[in-house]
Every structure is written in structure tokens, then in C-alpha cells.
N, C-alpha and C. Protein backbone atom coordinates (compact mmCIF):
# COMPACT_ATOMS: atom_id res chain seq x y z
N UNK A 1 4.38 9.27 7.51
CA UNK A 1 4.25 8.34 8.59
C UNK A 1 4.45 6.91 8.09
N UNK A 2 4.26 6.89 6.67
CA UNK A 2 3.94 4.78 6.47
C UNK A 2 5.73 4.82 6.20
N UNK A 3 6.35 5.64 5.59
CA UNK A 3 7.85 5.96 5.32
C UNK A 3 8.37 5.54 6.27
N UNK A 4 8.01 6.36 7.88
CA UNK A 4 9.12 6.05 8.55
C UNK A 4 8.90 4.84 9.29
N UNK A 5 7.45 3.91 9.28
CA UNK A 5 7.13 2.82 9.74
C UNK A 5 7.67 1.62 8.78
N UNK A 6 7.52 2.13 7.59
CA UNK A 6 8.57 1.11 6.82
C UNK A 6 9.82 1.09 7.32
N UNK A 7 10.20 1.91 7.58
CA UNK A 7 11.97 1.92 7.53
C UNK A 7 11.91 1.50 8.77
N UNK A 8 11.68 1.70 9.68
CA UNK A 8 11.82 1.20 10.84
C UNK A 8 11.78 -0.41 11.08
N UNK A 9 10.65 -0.94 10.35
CA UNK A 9 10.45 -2.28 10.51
C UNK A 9 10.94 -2.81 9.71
N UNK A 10 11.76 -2.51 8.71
CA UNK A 10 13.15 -3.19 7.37
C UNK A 10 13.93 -3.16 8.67
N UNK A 11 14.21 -2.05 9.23
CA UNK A 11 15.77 -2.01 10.20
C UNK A 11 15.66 -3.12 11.34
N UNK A 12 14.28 -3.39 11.84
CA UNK A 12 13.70 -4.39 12.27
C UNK A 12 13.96 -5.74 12.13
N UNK A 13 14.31 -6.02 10.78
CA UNK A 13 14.29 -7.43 10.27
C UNK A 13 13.12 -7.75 9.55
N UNK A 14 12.14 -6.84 9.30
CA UNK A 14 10.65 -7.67 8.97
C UNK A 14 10.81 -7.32 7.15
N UNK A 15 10.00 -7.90 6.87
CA UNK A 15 9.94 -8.27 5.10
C UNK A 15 9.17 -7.08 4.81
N UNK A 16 9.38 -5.78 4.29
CA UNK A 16 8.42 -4.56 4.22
C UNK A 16 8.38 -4.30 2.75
N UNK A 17 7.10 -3.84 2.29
CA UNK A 17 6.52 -3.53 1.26
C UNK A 17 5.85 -2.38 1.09
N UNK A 18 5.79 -1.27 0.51
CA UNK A 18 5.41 0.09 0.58
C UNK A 18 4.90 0.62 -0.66
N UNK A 19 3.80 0.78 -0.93
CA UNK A 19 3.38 1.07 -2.02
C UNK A 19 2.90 2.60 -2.23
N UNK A 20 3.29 3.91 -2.36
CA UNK A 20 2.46 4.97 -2.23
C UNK A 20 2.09 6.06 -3.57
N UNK A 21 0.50 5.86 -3.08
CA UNK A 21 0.12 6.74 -4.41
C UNK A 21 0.06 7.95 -3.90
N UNK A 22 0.49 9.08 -4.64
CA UNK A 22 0.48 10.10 -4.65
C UNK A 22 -0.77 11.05 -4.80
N UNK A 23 -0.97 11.74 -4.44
CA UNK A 23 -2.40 12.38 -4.78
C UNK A 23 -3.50 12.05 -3.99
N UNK A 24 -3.44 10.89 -4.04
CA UNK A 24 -4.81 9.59 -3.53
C UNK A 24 -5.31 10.31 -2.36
N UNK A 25 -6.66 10.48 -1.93
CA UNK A 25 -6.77 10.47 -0.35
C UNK A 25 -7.33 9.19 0.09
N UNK A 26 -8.30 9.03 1.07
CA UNK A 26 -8.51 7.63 1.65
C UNK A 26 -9.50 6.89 0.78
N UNK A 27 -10.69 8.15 0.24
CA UNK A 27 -12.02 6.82 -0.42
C UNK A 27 -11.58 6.66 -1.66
N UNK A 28 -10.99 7.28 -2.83
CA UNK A 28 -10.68 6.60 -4.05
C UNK A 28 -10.25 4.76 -3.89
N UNK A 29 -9.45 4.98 -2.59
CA UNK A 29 -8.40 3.51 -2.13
C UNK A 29 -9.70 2.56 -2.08
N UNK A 30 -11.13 2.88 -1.78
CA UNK A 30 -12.19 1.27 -1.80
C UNK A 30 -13.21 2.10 -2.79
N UNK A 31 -12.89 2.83 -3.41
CA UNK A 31 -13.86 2.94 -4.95
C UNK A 31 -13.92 2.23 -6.00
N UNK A 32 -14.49 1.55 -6.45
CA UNK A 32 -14.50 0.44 -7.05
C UNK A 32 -13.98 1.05 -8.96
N UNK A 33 -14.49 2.17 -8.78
CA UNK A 33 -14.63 3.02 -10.34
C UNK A 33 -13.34 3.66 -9.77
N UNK A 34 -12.84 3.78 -9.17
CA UNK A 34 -10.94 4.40 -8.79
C UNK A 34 -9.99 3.74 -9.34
N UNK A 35 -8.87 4.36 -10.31
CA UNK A 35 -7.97 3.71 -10.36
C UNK A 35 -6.99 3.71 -9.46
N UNK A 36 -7.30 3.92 -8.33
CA UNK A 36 -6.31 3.36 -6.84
C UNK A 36 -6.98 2.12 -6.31
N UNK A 37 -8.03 1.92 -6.52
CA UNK A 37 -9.26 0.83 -5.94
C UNK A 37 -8.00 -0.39 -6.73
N UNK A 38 -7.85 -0.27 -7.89
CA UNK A 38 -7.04 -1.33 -8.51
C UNK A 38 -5.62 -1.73 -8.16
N UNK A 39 -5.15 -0.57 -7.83
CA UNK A 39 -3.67 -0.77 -7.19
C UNK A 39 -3.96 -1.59 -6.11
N UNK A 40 -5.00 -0.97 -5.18
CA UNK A 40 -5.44 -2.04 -4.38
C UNK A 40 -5.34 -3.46 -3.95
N UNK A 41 -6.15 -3.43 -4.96
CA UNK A 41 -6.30 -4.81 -5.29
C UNK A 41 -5.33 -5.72 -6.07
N UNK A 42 -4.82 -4.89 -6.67
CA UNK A 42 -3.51 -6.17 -7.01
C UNK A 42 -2.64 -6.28 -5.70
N UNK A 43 -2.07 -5.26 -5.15
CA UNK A 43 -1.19 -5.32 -3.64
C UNK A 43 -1.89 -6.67 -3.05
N UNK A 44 -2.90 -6.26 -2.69
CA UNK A 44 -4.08 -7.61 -1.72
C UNK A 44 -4.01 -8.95 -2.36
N UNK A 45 -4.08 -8.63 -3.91
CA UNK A 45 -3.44 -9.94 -4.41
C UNK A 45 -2.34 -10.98 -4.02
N UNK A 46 -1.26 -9.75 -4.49
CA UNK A 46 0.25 -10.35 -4.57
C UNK A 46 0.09 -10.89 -2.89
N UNK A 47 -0.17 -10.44 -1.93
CA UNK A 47 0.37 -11.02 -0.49
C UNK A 47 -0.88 -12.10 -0.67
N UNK A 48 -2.13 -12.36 -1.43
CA UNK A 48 -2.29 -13.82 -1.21
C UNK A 48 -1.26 -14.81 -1.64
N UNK A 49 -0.51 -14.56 -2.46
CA UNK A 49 0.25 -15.56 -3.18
C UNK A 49 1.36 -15.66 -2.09
């Protein structure tokens, strides 16, 4: 589903970014002791900048 919402909104014109971990389900993504918690958080990073 985030695949074909990316692609759709590139074909769109919009600036799209897609990051997907494999494996991951939803709570590792705000576990702080997860190393997806970190992918996280750098993504959340980079779009502050």
C-alpha cells in the first residue's frame, strides 16, 4: 500500500520519500531499544532539515 501511494504521488508531482523496513511490524517503529525506532528517527530528522 505505501508503494503504490508513493508512486502515485511522484506521478503526482509531489517530492516522495519511501523508506521500508522489511520484517518490522508497527511497535518495534516507537521502541526506543528497536533498531527500527532509529531508522525512525533519523527519517524524522532528515525532513527537519
Amino acid at each position: 500500500m505505501a508503494e503504490a501511494y508513493a508512486e502515485a504521488a511522484a506521478k503526482a508531482g509531489e517530492e516522495v520519500g519511501l523508506t521500508l523496513l522489511e520484517g518490522i511490524g508497527h511497535f518495534p517503529l516507537i521502541d526506543p531499544a528497536a533498531d527500527a525506532c532509529a531508522v525512525v528517527a533519523e527519517e524524522i530528522a532528515q525532513l527537519a532539515w
